[in-house]
N, C-alpha and C. Protein backbone atom coordinates (compact mmCIF):
# COMPACT_ATOMS: atom_id res chain seq x y z
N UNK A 1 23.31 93.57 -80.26
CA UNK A 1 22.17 93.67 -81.15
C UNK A 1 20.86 93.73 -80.35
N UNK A 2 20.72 92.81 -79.36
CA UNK A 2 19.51 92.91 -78.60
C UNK A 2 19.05 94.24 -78.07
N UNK A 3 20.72 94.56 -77.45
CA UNK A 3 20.12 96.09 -76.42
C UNK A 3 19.99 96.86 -77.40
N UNK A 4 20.51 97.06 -78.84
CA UNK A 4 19.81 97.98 -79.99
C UNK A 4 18.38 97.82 -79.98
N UNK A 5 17.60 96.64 -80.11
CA UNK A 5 16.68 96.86 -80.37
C UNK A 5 15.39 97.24 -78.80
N UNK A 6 15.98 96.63 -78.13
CA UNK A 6 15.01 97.06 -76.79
C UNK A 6 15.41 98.97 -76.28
N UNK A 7 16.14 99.20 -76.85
CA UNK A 7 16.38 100.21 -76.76
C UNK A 7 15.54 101.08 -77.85
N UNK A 8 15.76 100.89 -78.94
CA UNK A 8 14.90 101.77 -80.18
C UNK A 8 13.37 101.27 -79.60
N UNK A 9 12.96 99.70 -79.11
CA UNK A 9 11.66 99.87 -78.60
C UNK A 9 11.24 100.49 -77.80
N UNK A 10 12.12 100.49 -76.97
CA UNK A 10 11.45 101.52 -75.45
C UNK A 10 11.71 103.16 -76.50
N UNK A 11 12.18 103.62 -77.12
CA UNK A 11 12.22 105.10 -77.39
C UNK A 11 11.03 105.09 -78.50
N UNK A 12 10.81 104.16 -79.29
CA UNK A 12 9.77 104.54 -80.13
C UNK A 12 8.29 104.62 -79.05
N UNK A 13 7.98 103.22 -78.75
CA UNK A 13 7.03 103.94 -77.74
C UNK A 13 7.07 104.79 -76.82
N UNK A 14 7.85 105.45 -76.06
CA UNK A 14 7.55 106.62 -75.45
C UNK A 14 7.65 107.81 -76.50
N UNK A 15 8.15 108.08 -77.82
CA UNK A 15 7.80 108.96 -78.85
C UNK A 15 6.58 108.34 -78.79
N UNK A 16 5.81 107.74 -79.20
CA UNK A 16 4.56 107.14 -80.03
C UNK A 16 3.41 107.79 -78.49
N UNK A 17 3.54 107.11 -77.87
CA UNK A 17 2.54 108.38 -76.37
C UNK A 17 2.95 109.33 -76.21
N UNK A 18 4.11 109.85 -76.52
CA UNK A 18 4.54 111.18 -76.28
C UNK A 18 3.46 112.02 -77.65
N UNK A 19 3.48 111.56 -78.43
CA UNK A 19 3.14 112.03 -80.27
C UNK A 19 1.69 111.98 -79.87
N UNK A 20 0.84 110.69 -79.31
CA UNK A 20 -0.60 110.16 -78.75
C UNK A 20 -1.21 112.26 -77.63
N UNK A 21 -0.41 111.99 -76.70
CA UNK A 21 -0.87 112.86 -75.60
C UNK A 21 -0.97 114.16 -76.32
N UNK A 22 0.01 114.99 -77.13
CA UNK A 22 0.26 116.06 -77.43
C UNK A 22 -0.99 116.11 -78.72
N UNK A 23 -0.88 115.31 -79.61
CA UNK A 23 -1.92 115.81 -80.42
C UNK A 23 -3.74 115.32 -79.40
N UNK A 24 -3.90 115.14 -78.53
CA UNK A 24 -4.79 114.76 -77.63
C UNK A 24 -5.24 116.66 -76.97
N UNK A 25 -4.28 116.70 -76.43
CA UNK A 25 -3.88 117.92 -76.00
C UNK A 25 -4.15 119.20 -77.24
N UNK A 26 -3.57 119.08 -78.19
CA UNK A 26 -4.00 120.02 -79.35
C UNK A 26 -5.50 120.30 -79.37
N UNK A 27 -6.11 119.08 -79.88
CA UNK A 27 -7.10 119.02 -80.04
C UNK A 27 -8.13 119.76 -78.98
N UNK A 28 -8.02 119.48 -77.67
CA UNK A 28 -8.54 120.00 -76.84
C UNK A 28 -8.08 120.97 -76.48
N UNK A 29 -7.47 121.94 -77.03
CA UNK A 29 -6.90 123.21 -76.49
C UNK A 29 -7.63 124.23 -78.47
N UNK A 30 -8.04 123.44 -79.31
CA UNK A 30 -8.06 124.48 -80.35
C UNK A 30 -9.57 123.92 -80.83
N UNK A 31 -9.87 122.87 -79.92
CA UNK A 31 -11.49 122.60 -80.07
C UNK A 31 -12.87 122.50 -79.05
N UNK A 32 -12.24 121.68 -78.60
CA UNK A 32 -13.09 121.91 -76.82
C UNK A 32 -13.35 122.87 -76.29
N UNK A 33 -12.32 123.63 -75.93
CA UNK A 33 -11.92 124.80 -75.27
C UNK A 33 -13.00 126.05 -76.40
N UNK A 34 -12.59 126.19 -77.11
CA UNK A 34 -13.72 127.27 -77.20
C UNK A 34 -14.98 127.45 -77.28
N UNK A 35 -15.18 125.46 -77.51
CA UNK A 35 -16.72 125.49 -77.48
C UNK A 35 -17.09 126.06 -76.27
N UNK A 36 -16.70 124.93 -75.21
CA UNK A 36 -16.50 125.87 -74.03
C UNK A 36 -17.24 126.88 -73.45
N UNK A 37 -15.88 128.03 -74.08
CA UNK A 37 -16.10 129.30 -73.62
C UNK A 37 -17.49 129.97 -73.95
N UNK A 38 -17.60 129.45 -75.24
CA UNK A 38 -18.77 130.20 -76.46
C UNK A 38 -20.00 129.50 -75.63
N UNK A 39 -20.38 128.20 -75.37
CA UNK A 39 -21.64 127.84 -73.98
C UNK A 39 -21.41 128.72 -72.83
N UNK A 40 -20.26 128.89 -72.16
CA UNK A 40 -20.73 129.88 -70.88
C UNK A 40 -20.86 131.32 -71.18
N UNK A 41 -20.44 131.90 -72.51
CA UNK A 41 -21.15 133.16 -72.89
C UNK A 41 -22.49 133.07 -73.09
N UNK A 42 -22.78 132.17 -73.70
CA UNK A 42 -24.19 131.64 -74.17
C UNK A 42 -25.05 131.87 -73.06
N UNK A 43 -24.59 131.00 -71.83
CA UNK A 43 -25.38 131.31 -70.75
C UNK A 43 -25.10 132.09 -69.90
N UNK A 44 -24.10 132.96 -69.62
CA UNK A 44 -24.24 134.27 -69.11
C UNK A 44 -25.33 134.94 -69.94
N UNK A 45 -25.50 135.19 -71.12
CA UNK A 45 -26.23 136.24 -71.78
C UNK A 45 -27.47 135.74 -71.84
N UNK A 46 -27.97 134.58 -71.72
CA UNK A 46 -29.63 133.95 -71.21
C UNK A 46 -29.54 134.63 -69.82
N UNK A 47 -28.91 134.06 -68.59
CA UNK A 47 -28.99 134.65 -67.19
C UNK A 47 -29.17 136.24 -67.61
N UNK A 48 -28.34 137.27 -68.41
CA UNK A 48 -28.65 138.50 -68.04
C UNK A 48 -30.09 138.70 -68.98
N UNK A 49 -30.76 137.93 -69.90
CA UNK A 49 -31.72 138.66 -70.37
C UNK A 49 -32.98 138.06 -69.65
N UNK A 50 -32.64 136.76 -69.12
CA UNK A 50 -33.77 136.66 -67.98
C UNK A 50 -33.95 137.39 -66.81
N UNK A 51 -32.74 138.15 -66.37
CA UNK A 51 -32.83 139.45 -65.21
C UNK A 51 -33.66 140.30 -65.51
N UNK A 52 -33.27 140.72 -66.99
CA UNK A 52 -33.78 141.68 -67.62
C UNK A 52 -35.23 142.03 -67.08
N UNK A 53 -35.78 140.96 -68.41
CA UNK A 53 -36.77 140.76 -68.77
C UNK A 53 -37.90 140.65 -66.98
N UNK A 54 -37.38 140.22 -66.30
CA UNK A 54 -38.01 140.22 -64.78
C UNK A 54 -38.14 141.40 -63.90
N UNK A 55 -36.95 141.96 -64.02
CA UNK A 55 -37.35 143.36 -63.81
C UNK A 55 -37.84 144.13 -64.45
N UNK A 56 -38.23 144.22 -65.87
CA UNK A 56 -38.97 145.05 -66.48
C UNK A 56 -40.21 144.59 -65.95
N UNK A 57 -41.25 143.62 -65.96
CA UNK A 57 -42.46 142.94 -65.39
C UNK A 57 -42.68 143.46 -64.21
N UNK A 58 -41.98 143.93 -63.18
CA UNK A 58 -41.66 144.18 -61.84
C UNK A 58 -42.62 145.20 -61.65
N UNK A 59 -42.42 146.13 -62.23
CA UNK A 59 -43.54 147.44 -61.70
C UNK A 59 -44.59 147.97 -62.77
């Protein structure tokens, strides 16, 4: 009876961090992540319109 239950304990908690990490992981793969991407477009396209805009002034 004992090793039943130290047994279902040790498997529920490693399901239960296993279940913890992966939706951790979700989250940052379908939320983070594109904010992300969408800020370094953001600032690529400031960097190219401040090029721009400097070389037009230029001559």
């Amino acid at each position: 009876m004992k090793h039943k239950f130290i047994t279902g304990f040790a498997f529920g908690t490693l399901a239960t961090i296993a279940t913890a990490a992966l939706s951790v992981l979700a989250f940052k793969k379908s939320y983070i992540d594109p904010v992300e991407t969408k800020v370094d477009e953001i600032n690529e396209n400031r960097r190219r319109a401040i090029r721009k805009s400097l070389g037009a002034h230029q001559g």
